[in-house]
C-alpha atoms as a PDB file:
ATOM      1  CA  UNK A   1      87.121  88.695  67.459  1.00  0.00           C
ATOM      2  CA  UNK A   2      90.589  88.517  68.831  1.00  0.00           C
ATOM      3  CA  UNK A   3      91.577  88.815  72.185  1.00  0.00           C
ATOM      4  CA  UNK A   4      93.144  92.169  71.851  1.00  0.00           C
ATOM      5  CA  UNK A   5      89.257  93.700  71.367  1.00  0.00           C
ATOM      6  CA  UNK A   6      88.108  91.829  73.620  1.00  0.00           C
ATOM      7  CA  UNK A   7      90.284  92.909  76.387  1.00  0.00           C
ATOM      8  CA  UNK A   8      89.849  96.193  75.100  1.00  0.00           C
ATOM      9  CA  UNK A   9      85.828  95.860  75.197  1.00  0.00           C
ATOM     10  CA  UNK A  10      85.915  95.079  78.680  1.00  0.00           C
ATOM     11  CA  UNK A  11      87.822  98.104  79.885  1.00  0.00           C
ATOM     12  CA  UNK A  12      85.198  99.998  77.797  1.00  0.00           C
ATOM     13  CA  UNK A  13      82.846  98.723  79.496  1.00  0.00           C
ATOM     14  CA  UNK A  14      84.179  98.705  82.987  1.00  0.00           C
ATOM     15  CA  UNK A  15      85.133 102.469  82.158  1.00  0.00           C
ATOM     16  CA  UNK A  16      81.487 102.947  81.397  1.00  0.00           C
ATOM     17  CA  UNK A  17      79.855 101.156  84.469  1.00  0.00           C
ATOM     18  CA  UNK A  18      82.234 103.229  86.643  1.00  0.00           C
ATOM     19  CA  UNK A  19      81.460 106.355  85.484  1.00  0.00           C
ATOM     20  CA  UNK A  20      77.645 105.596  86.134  1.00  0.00           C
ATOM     21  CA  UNK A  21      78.299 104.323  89.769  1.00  0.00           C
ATOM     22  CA  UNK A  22      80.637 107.854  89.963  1.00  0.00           C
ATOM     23  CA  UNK A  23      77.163 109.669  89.175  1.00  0.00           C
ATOM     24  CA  UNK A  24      75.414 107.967  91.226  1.00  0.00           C
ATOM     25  CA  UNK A  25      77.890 107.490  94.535  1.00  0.00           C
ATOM     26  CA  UNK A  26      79.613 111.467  93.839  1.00  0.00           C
ATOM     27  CA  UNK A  27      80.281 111.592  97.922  1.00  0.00           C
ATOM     28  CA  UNK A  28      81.902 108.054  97.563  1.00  0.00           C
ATOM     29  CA  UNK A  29      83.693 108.599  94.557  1.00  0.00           C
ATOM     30  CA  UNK A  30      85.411 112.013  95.716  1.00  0.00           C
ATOM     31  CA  UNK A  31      86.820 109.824  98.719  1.00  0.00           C
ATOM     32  CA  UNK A  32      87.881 107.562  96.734  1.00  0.00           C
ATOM     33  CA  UNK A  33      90.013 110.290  94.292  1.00  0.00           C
ATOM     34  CA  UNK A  34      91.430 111.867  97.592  1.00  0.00           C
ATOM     35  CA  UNK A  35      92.392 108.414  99.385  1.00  0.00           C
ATOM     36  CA  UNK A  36      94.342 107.802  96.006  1.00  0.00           C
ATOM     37  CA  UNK A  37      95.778 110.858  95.121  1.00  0.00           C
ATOM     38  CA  UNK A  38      97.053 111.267  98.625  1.00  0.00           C
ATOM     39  CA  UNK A  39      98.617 107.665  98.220  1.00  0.00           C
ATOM     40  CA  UNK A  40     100.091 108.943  94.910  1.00  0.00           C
ATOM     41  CA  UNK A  41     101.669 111.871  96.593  1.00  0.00           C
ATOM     42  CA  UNK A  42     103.223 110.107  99.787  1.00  0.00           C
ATOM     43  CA  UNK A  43     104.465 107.160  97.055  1.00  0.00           C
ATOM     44  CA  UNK A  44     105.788 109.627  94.818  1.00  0.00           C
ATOM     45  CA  UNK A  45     107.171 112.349  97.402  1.00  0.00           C
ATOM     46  CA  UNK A  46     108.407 110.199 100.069  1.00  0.00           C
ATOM     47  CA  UNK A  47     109.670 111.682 103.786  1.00  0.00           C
ATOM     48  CA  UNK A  48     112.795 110.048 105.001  1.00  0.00           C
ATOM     49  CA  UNK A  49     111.908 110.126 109.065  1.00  0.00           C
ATOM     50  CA  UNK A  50     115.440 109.298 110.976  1.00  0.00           C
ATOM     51  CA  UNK A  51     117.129 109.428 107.597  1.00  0.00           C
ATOM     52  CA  UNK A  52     120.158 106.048 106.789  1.00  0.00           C
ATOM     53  CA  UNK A  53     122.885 106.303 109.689  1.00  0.00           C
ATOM     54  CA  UNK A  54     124.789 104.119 107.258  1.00  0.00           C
ATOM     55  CA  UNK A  55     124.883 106.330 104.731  1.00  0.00           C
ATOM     56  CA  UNK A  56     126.450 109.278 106.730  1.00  0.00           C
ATOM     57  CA  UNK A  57     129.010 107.651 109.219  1.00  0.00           C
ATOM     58  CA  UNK A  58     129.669 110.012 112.104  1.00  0.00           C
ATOM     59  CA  UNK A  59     133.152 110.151 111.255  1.00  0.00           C
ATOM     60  CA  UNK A  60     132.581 111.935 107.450  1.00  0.00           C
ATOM     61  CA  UNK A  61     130.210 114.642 109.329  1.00  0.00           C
ATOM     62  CA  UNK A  62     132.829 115.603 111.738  1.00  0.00           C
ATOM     63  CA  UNK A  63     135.514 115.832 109.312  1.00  0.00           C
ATOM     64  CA  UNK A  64     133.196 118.513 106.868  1.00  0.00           C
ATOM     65  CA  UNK A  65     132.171 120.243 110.232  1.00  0.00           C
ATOM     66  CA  UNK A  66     135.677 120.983 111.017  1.00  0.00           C
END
């Protein structure tokens, strides 16, 4: 058996023992989903708050307001 199926026999069977605990837990498991999906979308979508000062010198916004 090479270590390529055996890796690959282990995520089988982790795949498999989480899907019965997902049966069994459903109210735990559909926590879980949101906690990461909402992690995905903050990650993926991310707010600048304040925004970078150093990216917009005050001097370059007054000159394009005028």
């Amino acid at each position: 058996m090479s270590i390529g199926n055996i890796i690959r026999t282990v995520l089988e069977l982790a795949a498999i023992i989480f899907v019965l605990w997902g049966l069994f837990n459903e109210e735990k498991f559909v926590a879980f989903e949101e906690r990461l999906f909402a992690r995905i979308r903050r990650n993926r979508f991310k707010v600048i708050k304040g925004g970078n000062k150093a990216a917009f010198p005050s001097s370059d916004l007054q000159r394009k307001s005028v």
